[in-house]
N, C-alpha and C. Protein backbone atom coordinates (compact mmCIF):
# COMPACT_ATOMS: atom_id res chain seq x y z
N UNK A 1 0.84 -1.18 0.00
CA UNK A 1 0.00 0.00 0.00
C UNK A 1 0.89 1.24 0.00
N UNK A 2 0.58 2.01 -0.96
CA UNK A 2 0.97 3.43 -0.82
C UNK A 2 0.99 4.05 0.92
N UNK A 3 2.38 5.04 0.74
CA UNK A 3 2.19 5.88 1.76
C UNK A 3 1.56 6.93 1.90
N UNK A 4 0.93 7.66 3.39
CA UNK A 4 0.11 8.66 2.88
C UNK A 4 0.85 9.95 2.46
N UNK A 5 2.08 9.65 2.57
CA UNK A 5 2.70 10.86 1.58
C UNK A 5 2.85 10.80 -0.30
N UNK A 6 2.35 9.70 -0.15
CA UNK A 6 2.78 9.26 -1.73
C UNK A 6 0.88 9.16 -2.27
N UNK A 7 -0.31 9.11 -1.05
CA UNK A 7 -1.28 8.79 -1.41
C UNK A 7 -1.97 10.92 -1.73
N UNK A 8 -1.44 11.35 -1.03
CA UNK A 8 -1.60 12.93 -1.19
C UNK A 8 -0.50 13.39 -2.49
N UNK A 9 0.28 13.25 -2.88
CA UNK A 9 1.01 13.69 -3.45
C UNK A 9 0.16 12.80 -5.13
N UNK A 10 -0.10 11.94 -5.18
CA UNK A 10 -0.87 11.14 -6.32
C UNK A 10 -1.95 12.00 -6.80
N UNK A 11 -2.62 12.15 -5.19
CA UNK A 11 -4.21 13.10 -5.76
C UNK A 11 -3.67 14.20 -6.28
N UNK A 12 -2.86 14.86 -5.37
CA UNK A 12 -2.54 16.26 -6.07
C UNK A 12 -2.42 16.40 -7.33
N UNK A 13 -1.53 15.85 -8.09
CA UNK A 13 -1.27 15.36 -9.21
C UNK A 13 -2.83 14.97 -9.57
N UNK A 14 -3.45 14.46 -9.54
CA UNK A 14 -4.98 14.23 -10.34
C UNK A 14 -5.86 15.15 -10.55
N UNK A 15 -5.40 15.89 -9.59
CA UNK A 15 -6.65 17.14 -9.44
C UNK A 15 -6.37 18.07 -10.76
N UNK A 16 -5.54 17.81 -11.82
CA UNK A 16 -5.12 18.77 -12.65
C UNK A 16 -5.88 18.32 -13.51
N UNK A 17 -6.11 17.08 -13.65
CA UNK A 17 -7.40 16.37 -14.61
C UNK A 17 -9.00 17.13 -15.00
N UNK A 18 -8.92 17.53 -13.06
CA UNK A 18 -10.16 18.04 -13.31
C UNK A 18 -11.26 17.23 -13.63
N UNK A 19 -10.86 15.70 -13.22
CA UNK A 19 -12.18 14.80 -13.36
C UNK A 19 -12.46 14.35 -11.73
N UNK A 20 -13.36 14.50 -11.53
CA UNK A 20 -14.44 13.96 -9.98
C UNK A 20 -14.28 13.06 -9.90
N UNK A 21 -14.56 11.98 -10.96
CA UNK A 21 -14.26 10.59 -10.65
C UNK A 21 -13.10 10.29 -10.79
N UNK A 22 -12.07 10.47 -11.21
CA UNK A 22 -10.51 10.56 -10.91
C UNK A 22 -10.01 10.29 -9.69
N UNK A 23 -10.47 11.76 -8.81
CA UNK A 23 -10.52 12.09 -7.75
C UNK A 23 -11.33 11.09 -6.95
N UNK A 24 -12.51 10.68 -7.07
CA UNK A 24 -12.86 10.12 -5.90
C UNK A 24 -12.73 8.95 -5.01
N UNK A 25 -12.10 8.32 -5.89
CA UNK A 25 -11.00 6.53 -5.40
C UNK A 25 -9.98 7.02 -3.93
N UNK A 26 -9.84 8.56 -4.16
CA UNK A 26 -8.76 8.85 -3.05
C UNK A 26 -9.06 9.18 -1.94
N UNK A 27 -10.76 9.57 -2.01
CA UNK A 27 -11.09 9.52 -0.79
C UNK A 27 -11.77 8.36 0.06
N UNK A 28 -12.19 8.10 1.19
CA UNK A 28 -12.87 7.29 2.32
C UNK A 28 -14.49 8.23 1.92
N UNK A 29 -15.04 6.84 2.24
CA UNK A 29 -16.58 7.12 2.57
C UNK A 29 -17.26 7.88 3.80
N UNK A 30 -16.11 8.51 4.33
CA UNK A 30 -16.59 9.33 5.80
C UNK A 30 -15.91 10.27 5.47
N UNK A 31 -15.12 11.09 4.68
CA UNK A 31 -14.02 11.90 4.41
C UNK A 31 -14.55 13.11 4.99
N UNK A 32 -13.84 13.62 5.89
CA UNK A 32 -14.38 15.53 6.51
C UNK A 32 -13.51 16.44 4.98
N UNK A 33 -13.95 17.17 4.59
CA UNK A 33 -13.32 18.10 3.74
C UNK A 33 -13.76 19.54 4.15
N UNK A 34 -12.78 20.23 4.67
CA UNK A 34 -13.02 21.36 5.29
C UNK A 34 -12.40 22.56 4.77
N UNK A 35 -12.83 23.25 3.72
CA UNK A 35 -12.14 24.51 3.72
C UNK A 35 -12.28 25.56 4.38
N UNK A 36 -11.19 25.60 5.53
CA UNK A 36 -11.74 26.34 7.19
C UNK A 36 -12.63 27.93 6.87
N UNK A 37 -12.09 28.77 5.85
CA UNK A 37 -13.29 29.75 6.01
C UNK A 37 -14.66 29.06 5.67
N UNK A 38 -15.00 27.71 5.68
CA UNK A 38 -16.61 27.55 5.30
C UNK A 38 -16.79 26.37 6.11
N UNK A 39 -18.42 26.47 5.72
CA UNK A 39 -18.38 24.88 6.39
C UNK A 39 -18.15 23.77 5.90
N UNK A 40 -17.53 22.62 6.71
CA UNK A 40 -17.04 20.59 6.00
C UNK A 40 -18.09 20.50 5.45
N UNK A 41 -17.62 19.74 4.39
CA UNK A 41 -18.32 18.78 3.48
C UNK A 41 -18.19 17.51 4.02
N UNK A 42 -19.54 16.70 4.93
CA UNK A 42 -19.39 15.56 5.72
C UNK A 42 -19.49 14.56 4.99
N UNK A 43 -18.86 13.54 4.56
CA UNK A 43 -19.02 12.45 3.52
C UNK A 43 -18.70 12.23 2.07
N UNK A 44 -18.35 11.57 1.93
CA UNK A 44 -18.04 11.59 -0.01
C UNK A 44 -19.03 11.99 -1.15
N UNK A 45 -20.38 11.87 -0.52
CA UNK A 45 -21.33 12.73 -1.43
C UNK A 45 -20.96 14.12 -1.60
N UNK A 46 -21.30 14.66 -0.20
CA UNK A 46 -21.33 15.87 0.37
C UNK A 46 -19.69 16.70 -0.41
N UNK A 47 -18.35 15.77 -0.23
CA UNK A 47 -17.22 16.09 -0.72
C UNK A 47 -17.22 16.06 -1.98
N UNK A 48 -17.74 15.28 -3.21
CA UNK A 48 -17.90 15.42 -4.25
C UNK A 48 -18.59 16.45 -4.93
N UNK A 49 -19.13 16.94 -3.99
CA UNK A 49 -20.49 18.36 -4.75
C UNK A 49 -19.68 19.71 -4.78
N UNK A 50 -18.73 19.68 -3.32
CA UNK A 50 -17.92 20.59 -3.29
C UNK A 50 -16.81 20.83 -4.45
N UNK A 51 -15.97 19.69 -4.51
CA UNK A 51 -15.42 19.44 -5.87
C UNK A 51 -15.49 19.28 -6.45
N UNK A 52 -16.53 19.15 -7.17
CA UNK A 52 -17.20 19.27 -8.53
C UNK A 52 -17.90 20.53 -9.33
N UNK A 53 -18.20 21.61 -7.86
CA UNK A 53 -18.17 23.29 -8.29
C UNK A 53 -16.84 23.66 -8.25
N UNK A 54 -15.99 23.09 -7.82
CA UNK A 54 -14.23 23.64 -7.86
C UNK A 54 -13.97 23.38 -9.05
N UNK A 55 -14.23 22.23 -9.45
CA UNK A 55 -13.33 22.15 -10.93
C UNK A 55 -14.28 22.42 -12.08
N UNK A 56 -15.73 22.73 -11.66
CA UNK A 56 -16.24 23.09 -12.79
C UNK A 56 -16.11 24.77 -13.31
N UNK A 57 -15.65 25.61 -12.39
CA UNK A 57 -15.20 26.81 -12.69
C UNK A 57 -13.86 27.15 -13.37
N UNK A 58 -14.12 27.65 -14.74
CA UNK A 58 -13.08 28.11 -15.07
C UNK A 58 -12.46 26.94 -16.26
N UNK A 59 -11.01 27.31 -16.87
CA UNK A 59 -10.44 26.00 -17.77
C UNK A 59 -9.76 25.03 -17.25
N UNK A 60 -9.13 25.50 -15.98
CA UNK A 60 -7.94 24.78 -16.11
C UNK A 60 -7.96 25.00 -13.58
N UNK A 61 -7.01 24.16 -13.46
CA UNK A 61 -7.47 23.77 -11.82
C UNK A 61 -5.62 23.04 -11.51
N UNK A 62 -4.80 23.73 -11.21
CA UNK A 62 -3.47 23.00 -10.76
C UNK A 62 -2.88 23.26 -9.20
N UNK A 63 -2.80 22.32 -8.73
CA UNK A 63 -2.02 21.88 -7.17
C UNK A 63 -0.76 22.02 -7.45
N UNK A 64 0.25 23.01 -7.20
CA UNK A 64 2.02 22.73 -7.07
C UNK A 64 1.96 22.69 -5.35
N UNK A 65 2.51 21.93 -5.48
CA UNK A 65 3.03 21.47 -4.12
C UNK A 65 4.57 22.14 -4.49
N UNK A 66 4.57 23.15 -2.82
CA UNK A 66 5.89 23.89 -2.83
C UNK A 66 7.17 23.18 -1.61
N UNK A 67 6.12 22.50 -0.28
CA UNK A 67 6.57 21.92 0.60
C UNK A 67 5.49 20.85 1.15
N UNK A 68 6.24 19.77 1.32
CA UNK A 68 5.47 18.26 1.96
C UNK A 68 5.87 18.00 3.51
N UNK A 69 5.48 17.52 4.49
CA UNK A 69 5.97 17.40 5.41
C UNK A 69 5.01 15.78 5.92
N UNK A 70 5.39 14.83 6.44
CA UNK A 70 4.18 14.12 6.77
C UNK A 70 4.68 12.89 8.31
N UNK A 71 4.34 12.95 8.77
CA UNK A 71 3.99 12.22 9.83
C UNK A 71 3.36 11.18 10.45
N UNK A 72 3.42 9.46 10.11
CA UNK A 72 2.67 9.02 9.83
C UNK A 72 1.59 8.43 8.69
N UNK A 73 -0.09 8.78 9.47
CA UNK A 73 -0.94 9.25 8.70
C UNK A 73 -1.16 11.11 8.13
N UNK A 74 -0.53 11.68 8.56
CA UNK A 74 -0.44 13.26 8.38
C UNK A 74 0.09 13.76 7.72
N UNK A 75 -0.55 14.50 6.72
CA UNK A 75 0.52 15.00 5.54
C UNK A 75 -0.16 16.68 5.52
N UNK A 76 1.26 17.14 5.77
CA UNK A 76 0.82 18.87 4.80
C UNK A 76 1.09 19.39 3.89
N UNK A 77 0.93 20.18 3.12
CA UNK A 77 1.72 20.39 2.07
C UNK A 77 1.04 22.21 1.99
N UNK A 78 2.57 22.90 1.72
CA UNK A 78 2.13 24.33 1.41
C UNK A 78 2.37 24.45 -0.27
N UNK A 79 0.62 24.26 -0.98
CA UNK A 79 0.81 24.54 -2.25
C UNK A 79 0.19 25.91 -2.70
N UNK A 80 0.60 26.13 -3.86
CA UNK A 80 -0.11 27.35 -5.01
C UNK A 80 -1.33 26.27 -5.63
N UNK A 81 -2.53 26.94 -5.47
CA UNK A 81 -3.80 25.92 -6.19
C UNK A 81 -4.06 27.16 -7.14
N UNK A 82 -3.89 27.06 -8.20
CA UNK A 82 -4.30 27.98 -9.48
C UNK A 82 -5.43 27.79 -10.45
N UNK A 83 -5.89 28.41 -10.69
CA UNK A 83 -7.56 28.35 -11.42
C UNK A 83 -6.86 29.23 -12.27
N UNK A 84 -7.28 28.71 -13.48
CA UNK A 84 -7.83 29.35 -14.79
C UNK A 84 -8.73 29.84 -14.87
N UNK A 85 -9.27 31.05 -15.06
CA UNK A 85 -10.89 31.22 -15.16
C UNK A 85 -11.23 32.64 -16.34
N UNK A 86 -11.56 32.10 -17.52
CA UNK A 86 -11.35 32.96 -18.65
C UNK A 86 -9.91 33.71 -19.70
N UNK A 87 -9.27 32.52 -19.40
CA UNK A 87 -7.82 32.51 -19.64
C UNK A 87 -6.73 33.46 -18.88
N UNK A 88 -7.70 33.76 -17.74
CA UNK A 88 -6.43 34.26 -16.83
C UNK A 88 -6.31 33.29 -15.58
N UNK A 89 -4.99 32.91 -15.57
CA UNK A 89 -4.49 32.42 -14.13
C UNK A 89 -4.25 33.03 -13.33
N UNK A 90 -5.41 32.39 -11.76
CA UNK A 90 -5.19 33.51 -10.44
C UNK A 90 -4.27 32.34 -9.08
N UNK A 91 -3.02 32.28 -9.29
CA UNK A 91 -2.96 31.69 -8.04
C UNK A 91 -3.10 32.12 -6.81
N UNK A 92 -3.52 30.61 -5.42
CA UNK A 92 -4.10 30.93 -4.60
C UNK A 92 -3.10 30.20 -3.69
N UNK A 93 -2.36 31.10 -2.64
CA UNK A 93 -1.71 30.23 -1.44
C UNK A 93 -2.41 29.50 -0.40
N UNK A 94 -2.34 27.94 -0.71
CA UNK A 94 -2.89 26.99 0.71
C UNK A 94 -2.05 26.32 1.15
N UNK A 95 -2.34 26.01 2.69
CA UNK A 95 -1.58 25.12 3.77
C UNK A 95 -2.71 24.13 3.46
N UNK A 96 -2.70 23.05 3.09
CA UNK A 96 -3.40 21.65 3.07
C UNK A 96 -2.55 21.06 4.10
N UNK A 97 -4.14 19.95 5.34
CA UNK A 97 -3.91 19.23 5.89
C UNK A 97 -4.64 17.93 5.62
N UNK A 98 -3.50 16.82 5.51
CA UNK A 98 -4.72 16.04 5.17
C UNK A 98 -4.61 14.31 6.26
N UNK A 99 -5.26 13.81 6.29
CA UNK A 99 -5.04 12.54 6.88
C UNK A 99 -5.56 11.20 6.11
N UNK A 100 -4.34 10.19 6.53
CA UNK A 100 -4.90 9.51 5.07
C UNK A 100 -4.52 7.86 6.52
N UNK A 101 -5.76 6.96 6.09
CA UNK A 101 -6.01 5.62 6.39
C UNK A 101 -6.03 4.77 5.55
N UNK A 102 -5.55 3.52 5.46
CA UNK A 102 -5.41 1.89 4.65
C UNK A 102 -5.82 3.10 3.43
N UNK A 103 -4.78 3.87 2.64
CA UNK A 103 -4.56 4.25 1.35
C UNK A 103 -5.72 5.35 1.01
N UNK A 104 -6.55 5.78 2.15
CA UNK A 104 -7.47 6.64 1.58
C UNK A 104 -7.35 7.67 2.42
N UNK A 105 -7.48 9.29 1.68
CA UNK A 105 -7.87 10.43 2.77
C UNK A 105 -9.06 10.46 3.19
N UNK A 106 -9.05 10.50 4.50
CA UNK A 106 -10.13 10.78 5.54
C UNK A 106 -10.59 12.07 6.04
N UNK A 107 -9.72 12.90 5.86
CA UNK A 107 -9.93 14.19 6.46
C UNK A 107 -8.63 14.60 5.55
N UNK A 108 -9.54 16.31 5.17
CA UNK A 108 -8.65 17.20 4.11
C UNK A 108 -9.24 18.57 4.76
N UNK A 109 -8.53 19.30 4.98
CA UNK A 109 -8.36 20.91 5.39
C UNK A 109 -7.36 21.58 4.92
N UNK A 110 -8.23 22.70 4.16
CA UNK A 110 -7.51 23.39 3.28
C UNK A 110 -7.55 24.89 4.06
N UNK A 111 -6.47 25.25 4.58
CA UNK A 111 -5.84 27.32 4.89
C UNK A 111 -5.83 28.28 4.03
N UNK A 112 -6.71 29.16 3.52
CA UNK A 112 -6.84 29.86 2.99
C UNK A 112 -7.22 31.30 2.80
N UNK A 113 -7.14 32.42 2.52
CA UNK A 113 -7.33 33.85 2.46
C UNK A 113 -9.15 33.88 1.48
N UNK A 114 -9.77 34.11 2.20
CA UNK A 114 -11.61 34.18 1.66
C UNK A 114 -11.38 34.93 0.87
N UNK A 115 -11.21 36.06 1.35
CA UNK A 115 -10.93 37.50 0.26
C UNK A 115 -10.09 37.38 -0.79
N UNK A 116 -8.92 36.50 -0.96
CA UNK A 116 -8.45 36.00 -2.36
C UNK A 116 -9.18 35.19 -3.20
N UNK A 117 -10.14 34.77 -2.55
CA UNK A 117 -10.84 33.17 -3.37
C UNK A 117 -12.11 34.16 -3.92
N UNK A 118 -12.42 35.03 -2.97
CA UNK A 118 -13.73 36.10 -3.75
C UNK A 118 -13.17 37.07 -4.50
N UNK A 119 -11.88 37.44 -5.13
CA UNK A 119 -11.49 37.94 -5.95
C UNK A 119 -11.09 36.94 -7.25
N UNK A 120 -10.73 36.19 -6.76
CA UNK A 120 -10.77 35.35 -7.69
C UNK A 120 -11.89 34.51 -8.76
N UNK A 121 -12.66 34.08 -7.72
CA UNK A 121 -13.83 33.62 -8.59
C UNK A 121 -15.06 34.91 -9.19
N UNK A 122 -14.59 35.91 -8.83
CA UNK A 122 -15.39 37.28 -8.75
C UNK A 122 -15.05 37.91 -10.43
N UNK A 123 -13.48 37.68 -10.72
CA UNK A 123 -12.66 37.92 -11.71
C UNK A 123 -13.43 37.14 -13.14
N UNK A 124 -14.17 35.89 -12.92
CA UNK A 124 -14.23 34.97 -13.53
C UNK A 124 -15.57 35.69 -14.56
């Protein structure tokens, strides 16, 4: 089995796809997804709806991972998440936390500036 540094670092890498179902093998059927200015998305339904208005905005959706750190099940990573949205790219600085069990994330919390993400999708 993958490590959960190698099981976060995979998704990341997928999320550029921009496909939901791509994405959703990586999560657990209980997954908390929390982007702390809002409220969790409780469950893989609930997490899929969220990410599925994320990547449906705009052309293009990329994770660089700048730093990894992981512990265990605990992985962080301080990436640039960049949206395309009408052929301009707005990157966005996040601290992602994530926790990952028998190969799946369970819990994902994403650090972020509100007021960048409403300029951003505002831009669009």
């Amino acid at each position: 089995m993958a490590s959960a540094e190698q099981v976060v670092r995979d998704f990341c890498a997928v999320v550029s796809t921009r496909d939901p179902e791509a994405m959703r093998p990586f999560f657990s059927e209980d997954i908390v997804y929390h982007n702390i200015p809002m409220e969790p998305a409780e469950g893989i339904d609930a997490t899929m709806a969220v990410i599925k208005m994320f990547v449906g905005i705009g052309e293009a959706l990329e994770f660089e991972i700048h730093h990894l750190a992981s512990d265990g099940s605990t992985v962080l990573t301080e990436r640039t998440d960049s949206f395309t949205i009408n052929g301009k790219k707005s990157p966005l600085p996040v601290m992602g936390a994530f926790h990952v069990v028998d190969g799946k994330i369970t819990a994902w919390r994403d650090y972020f500036d509100m007021a960048q993400v409403t300029a951003i999708f505002g831009s669009g």
